[in-house]
N, C-alpha and C. Protein backbone atom coordinates (compact mmCIF):
# COMPACT_ATOMS: atom_id res chain seq x y z
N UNK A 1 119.51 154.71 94.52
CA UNK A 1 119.06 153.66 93.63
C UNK A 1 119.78 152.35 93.93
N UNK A 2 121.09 152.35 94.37
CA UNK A 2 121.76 150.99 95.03
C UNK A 2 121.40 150.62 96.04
N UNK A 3 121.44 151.40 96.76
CA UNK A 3 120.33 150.95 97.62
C UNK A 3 119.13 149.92 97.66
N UNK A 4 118.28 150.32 96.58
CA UNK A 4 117.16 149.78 96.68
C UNK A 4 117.82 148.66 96.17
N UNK A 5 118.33 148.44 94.69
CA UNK A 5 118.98 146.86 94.17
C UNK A 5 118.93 146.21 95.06
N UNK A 6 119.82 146.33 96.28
CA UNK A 6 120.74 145.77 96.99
C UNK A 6 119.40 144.51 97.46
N UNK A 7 118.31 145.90 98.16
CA UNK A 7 117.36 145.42 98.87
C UNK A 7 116.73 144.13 98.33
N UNK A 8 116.40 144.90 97.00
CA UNK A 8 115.05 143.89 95.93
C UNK A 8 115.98 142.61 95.61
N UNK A 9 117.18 142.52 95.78
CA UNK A 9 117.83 141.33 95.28
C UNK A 9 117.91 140.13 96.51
N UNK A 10 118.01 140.76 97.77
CA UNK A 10 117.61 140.11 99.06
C UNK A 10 116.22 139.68 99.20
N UNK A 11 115.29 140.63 98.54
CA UNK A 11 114.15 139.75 98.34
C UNK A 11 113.39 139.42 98.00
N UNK A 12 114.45 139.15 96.84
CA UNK A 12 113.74 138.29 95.69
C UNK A 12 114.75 136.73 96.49
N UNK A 13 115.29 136.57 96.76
CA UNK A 13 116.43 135.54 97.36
C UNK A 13 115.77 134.98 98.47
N UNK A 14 115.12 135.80 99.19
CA UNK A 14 114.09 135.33 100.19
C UNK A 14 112.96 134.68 100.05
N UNK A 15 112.40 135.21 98.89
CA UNK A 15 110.92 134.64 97.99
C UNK A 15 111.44 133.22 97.38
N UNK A 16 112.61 133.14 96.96
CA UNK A 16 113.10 131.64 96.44
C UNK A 16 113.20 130.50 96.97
N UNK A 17 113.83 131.09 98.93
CA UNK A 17 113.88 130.28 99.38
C UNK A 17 112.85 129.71 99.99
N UNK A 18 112.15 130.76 100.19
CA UNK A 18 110.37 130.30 101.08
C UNK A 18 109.68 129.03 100.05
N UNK A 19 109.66 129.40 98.79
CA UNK A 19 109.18 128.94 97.75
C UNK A 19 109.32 127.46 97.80
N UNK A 20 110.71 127.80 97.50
CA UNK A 20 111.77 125.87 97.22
C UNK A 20 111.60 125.33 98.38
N UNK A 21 110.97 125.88 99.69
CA UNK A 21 110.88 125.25 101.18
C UNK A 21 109.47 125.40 101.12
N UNK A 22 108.53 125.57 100.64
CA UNK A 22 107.09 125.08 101.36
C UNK A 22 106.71 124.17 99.94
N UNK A 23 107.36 123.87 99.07
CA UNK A 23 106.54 122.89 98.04
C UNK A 23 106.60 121.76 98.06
N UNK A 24 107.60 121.42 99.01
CA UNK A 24 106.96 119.99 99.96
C UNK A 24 107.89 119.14 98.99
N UNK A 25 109.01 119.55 98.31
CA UNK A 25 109.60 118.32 97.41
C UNK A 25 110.36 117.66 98.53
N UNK A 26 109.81 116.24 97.91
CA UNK A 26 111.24 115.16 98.69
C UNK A 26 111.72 114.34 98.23
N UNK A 27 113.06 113.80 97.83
CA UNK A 27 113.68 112.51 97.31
C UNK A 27 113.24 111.30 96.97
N UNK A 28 113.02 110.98 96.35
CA UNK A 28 112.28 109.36 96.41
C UNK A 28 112.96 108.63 97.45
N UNK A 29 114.03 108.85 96.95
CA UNK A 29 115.42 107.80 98.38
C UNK A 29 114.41 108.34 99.69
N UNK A 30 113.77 109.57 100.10
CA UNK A 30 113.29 109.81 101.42
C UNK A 30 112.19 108.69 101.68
N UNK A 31 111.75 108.36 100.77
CA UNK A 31 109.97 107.84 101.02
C UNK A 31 110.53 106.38 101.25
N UNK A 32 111.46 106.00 99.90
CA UNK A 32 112.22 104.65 100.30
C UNK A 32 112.60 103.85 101.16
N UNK A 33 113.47 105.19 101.93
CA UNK A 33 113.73 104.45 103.34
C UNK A 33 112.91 104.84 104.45
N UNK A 34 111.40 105.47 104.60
CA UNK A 34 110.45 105.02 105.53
C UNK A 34 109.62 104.36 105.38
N UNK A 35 110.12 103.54 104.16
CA UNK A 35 109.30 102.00 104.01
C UNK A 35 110.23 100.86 104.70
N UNK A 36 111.58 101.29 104.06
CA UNK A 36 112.90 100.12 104.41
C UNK A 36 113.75 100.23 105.32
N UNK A 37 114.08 101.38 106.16
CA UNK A 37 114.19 102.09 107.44
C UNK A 37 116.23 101.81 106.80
N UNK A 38 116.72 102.31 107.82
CA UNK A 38 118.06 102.65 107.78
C UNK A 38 119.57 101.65 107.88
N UNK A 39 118.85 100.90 108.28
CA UNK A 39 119.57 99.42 108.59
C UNK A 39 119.37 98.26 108.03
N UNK A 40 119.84 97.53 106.82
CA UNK A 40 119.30 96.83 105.61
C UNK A 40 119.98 95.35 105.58
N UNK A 41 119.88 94.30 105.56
CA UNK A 41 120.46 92.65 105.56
C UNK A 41 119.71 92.60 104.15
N UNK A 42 120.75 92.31 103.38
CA UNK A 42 120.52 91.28 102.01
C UNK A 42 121.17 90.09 101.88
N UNK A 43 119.70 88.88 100.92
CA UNK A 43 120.38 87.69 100.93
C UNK A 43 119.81 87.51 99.77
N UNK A 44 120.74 86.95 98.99
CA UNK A 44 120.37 86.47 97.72
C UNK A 44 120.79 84.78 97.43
N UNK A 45 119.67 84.27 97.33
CA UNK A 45 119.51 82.87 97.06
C UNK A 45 120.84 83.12 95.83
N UNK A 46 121.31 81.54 96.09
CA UNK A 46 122.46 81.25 94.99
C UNK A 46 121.60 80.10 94.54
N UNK A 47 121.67 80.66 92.81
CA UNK A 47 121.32 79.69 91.92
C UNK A 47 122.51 78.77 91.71
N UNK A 48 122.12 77.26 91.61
CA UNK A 48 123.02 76.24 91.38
C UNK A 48 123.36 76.15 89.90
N UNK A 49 122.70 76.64 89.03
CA UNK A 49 122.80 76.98 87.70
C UNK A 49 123.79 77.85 87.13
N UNK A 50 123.83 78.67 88.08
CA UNK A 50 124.82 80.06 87.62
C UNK A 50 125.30 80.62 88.89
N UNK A 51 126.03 80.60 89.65
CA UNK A 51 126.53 80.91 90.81
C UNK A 51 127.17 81.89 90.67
N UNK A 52 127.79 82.60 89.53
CA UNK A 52 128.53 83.52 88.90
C UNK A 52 127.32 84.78 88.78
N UNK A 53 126.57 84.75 88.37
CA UNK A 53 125.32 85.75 88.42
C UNK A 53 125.12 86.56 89.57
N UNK A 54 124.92 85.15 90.62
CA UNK A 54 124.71 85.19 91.73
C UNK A 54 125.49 86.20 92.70
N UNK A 55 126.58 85.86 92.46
CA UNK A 55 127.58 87.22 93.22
C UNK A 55 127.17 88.34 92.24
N UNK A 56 127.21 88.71 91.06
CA UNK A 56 127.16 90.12 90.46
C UNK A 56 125.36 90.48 91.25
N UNK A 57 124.77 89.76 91.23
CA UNK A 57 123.29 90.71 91.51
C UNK A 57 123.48 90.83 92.77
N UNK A 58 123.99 90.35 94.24
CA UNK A 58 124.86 90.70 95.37
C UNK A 58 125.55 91.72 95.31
N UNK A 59 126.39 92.11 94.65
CA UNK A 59 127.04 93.05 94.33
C UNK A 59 126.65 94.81 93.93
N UNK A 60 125.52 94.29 93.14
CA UNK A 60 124.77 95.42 92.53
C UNK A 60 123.57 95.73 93.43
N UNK A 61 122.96 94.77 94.37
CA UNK A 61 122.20 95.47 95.75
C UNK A 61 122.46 95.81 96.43
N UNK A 62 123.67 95.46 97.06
CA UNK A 62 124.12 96.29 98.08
C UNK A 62 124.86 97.23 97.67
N UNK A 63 125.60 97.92 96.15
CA UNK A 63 125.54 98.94 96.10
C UNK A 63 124.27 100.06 96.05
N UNK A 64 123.18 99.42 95.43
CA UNK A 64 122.04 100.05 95.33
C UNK A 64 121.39 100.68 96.68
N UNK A 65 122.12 99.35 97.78
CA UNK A 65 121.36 99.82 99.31
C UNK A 65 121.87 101.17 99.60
N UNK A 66 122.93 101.28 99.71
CA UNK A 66 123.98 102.02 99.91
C UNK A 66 123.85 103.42 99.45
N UNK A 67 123.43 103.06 97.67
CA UNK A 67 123.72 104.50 97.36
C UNK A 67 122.59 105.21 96.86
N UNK A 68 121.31 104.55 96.98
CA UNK A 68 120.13 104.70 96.51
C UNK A 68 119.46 105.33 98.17
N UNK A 69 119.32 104.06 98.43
CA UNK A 69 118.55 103.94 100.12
C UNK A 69 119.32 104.76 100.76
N UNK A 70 120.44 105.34 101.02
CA UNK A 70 121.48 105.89 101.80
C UNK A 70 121.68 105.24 103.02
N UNK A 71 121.29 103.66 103.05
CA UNK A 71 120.81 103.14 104.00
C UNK A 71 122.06 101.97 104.34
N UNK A 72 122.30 101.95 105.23
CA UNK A 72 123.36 100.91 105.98
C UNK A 72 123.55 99.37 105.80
N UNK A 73 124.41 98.52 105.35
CA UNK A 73 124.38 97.54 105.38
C UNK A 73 124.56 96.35 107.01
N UNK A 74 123.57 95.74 107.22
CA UNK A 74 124.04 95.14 108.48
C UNK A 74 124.03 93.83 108.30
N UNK A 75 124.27 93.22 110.15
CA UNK A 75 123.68 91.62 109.83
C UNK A 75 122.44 91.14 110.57
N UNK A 76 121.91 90.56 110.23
CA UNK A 76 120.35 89.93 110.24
C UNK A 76 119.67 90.52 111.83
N UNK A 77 120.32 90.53 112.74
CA UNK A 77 120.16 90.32 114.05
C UNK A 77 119.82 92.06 114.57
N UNK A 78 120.53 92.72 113.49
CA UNK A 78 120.64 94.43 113.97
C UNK A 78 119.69 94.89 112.95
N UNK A 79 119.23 94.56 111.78
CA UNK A 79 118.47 95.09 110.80
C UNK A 79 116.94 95.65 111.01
N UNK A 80 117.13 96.78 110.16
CA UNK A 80 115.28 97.33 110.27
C UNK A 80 114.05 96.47 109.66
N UNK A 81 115.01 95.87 108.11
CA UNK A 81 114.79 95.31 106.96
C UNK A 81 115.67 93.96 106.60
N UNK A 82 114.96 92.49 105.82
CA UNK A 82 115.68 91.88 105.73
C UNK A 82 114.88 91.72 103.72
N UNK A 83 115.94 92.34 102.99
CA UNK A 83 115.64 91.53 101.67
C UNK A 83 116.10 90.73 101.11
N UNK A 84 115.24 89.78 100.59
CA UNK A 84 115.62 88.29 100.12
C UNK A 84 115.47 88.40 98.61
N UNK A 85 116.65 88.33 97.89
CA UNK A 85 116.75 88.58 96.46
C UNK A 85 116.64 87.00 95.71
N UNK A 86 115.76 86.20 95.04
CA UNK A 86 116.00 86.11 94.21
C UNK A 86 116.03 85.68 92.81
N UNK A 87 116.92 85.02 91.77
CA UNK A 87 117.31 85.43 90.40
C UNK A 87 116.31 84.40 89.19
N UNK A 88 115.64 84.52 88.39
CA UNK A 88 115.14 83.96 87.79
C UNK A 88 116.62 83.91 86.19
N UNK A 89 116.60 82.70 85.65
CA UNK A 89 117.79 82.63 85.03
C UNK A 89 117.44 83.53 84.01
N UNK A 90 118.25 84.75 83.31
CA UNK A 90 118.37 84.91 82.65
C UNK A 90 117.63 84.81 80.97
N UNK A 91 117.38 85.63 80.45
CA UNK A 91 116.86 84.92 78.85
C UNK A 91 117.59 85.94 78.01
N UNK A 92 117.74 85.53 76.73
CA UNK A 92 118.20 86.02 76.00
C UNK A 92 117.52 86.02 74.42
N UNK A 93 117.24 87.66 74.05
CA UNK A 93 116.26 87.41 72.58
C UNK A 93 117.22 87.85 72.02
N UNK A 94 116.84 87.47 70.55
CA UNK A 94 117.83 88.26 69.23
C UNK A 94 116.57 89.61 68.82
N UNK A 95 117.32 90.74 68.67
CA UNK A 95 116.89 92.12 68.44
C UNK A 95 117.20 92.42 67.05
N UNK A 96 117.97 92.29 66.79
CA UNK A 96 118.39 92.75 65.55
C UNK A 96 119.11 92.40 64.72
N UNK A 97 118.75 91.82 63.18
CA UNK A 97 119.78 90.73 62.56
C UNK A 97 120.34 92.01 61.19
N UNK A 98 121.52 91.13 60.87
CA UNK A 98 122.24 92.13 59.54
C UNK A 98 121.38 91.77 58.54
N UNK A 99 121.91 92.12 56.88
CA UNK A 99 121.49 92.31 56.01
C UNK A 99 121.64 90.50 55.45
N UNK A 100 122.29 89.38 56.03
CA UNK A 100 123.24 88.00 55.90
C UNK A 100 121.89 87.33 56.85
N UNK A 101 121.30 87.89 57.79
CA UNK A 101 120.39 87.31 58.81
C UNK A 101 120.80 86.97 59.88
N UNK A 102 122.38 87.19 60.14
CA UNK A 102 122.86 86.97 61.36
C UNK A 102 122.60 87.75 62.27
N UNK A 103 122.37 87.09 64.12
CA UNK A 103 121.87 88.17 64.50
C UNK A 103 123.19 88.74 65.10
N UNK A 104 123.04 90.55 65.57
CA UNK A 104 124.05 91.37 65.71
C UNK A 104 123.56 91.96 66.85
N UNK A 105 122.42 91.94 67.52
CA UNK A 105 122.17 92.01 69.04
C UNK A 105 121.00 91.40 69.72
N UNK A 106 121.22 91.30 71.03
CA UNK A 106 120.58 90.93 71.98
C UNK A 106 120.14 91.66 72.48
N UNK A 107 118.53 91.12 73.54
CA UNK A 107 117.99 91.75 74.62
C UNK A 107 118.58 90.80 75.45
N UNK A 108 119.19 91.10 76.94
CA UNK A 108 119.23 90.35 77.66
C UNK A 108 118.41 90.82 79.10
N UNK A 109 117.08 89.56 79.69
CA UNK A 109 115.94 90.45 80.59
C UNK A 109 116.34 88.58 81.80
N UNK A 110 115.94 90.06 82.79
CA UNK A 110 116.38 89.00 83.93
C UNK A 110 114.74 89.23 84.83
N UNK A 111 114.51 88.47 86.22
CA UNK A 111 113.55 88.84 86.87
C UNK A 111 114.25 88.67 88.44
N UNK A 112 114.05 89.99 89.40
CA UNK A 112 114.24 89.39 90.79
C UNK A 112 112.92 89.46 91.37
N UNK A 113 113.10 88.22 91.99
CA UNK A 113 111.95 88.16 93.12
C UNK A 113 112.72 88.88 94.68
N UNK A 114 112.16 89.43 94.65
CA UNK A 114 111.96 90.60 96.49
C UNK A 114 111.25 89.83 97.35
N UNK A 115 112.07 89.71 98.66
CA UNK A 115 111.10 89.47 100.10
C UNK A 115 111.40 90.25 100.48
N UNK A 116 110.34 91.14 101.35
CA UNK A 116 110.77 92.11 102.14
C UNK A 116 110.50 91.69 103.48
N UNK A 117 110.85 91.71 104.25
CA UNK A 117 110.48 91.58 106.24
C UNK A 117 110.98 92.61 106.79
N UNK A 118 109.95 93.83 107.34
CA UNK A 118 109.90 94.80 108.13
C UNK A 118 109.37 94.53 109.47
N UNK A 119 109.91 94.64 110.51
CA UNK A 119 108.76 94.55 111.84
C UNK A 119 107.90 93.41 111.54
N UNK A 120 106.81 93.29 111.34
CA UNK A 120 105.69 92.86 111.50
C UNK A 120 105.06 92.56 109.68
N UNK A 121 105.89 93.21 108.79
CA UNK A 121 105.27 93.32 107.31
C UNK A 121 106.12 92.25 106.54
N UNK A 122 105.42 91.45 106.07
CA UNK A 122 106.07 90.69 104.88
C UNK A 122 105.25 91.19 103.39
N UNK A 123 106.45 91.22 102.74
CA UNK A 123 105.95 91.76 101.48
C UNK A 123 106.75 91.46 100.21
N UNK A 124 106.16 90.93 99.07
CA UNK A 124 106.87 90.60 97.94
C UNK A 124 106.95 91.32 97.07
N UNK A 125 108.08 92.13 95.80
CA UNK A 125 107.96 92.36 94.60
C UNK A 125 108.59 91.88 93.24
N UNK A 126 108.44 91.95 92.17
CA UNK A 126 109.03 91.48 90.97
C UNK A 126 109.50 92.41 90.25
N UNK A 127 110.64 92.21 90.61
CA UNK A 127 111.45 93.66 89.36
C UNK A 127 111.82 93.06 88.17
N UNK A 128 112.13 94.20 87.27
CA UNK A 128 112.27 93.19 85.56
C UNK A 128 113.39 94.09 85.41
N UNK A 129 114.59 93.70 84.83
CA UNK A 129 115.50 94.97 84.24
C UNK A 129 115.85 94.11 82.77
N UNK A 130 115.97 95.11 81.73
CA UNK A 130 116.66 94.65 80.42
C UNK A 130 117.90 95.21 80.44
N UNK A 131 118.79 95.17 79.50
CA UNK A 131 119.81 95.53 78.87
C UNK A 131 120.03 95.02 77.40
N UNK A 132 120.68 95.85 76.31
CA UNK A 132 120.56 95.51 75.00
C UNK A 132 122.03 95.49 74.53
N UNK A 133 122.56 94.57 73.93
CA UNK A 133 123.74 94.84 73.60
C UNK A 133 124.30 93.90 72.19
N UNK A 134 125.19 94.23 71.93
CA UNK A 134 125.93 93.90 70.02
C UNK A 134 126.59 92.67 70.03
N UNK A 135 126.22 92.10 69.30
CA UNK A 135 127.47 91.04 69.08
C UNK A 135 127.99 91.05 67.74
N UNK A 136 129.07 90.44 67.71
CA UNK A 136 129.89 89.73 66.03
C UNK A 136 128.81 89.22 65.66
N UNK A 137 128.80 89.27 64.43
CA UNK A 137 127.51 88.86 63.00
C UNK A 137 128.44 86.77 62.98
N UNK A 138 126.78 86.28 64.19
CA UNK A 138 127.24 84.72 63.82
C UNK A 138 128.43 84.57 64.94
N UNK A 139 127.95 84.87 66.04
CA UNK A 139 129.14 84.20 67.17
C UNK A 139 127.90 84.13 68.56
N UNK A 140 128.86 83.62 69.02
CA UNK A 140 128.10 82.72 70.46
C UNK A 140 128.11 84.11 70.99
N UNK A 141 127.91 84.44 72.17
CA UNK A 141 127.91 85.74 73.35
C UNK A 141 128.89 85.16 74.19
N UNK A 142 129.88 85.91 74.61
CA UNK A 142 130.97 85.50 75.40
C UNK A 142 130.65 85.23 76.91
N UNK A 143 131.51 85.34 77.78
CA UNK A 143 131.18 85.05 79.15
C UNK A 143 130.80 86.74 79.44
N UNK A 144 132.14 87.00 79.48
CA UNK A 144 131.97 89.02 79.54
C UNK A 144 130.73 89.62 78.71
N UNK A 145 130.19 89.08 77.84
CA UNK A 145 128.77 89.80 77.37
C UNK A 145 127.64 89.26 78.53
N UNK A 146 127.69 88.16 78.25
CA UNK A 146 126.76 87.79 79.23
C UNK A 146 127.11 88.84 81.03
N UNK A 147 127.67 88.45 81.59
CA UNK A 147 127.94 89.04 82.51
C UNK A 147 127.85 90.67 82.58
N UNK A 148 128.34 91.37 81.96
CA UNK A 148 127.60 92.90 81.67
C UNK A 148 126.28 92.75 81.19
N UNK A 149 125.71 91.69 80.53
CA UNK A 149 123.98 91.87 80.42
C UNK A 149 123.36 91.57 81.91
N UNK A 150 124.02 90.73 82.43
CA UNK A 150 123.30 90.53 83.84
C UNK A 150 123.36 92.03 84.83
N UNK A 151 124.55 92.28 84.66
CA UNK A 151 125.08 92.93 85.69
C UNK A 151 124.08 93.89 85.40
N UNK A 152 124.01 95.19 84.16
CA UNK A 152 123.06 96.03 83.58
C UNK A 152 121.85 96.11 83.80
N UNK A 153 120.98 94.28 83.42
CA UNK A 153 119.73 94.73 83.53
C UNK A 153 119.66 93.98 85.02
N UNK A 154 120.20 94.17 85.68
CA UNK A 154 119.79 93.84 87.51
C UNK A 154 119.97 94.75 87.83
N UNK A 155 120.87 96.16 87.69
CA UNK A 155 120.95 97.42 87.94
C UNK A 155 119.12 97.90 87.38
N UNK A 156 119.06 97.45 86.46
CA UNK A 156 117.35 98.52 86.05
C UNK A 156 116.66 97.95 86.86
N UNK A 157 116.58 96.48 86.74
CA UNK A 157 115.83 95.83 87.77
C UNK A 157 115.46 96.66 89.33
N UNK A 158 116.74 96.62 90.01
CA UNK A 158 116.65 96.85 91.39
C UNK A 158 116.13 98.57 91.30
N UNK A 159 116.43 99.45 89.77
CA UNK A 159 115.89 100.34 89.86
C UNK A 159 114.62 100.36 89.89
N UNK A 160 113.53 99.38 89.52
CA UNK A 160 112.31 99.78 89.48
C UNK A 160 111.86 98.60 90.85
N UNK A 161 112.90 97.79 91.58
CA UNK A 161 112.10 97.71 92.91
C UNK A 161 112.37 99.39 93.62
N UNK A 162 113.47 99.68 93.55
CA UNK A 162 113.36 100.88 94.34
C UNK A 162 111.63 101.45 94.28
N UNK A 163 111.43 102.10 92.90
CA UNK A 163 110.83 103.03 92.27
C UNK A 163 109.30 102.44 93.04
N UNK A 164 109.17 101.02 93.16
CA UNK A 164 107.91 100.42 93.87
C UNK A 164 108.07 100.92 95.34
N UNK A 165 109.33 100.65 96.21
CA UNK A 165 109.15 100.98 97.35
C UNK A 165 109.28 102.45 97.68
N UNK A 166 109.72 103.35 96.64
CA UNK A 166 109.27 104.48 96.81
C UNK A 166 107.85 105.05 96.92
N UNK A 167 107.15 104.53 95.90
CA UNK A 167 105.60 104.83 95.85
C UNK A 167 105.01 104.03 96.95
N UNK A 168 105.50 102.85 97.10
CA UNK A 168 104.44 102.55 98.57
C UNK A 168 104.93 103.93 99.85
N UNK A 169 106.01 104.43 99.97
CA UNK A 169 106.40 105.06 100.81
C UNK A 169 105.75 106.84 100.66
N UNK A 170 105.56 106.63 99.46
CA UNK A 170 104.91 108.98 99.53
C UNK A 170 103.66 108.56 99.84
N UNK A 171 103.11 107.01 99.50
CA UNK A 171 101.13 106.93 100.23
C UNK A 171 101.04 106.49 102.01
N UNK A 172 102.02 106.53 102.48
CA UNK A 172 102.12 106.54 104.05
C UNK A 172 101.76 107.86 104.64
């Protein structure tokens, strides 16, 4: 009778793996980077308005290249891909006021504009990211609020350019 266990447990282990290997799943990051290929140049226009922004959404794409794309940072001359980031200023709504009418949080929604240049493909997208966050009842938003609202919703942002160049990439 151990015997047989031994057997049926080998293959049933075998049936799992056949299984989890012919259903064809793949990463989004896979489809991603055979749209954006492996070798990536980012440039992000500096707004004269906010130059401070400007480095954090720099900051937060090329981690995104990196750890999303699994894809390499280069310079212009060696690249598969050149994306051109950029920043529409900032806005800021009131979300939610106290019981006094003061307000006690913000939406803060940003927009990047995407160039893409592949080979031979030019291509544009518009990512949107929000972030929501608290303030003191009746105070300005500090520098540090502001700056974690940017930083936040340019992280969602660049998440849903990904999420675009993923889907152009599983219809190839």
């Amino acid at each position: 009778m151990r015997k047989y266990s031994h057997a049926l447990k080998v293959f049933a282990l075998l049936i799992l793996l056949v299984s989890m290997n012919a259903c064809g799943y793949k990463p989004s990051s896979k489809y991603a980077r055979s749209v954006i290929g492996s070798k990536i140049y980012t440039h992000v226009v500096i707004s004269a308005l906010d130059p401070q922004n400007t480095v954090l959404i720099k900051d937060a794409v090329d981690s995104a290249i990196v750890e999303i794309f699994h894809a390499s940072l280069t310079d212009k001359s060696h690249a598969d891909t050149t994306l051109n980031f950029s920043l529409t200023p900032p806005s800021y709504s009131p979300i939610q006021y106290n019981a006094e009418g003061y307000i006690i949080a913000y939406r803060a929604k940003i927009v990047l504009k995407i160039a893409r240049e592949s080979k031979n493909i030019k291509k544009t997208y518009t990512a949107r990211g929000t972030y929501d966050f608290s303030v003191v009842p009746n105070a300005v938003i500090t520098d540090q609020e502001r700056f974690d609202a940017i930083k936040f919703s340019a992280i969602k942002a660049i998440a849903s350019f990904v999420a675009q160049v993923s889907a152009e990439g599983s219809q190839l």
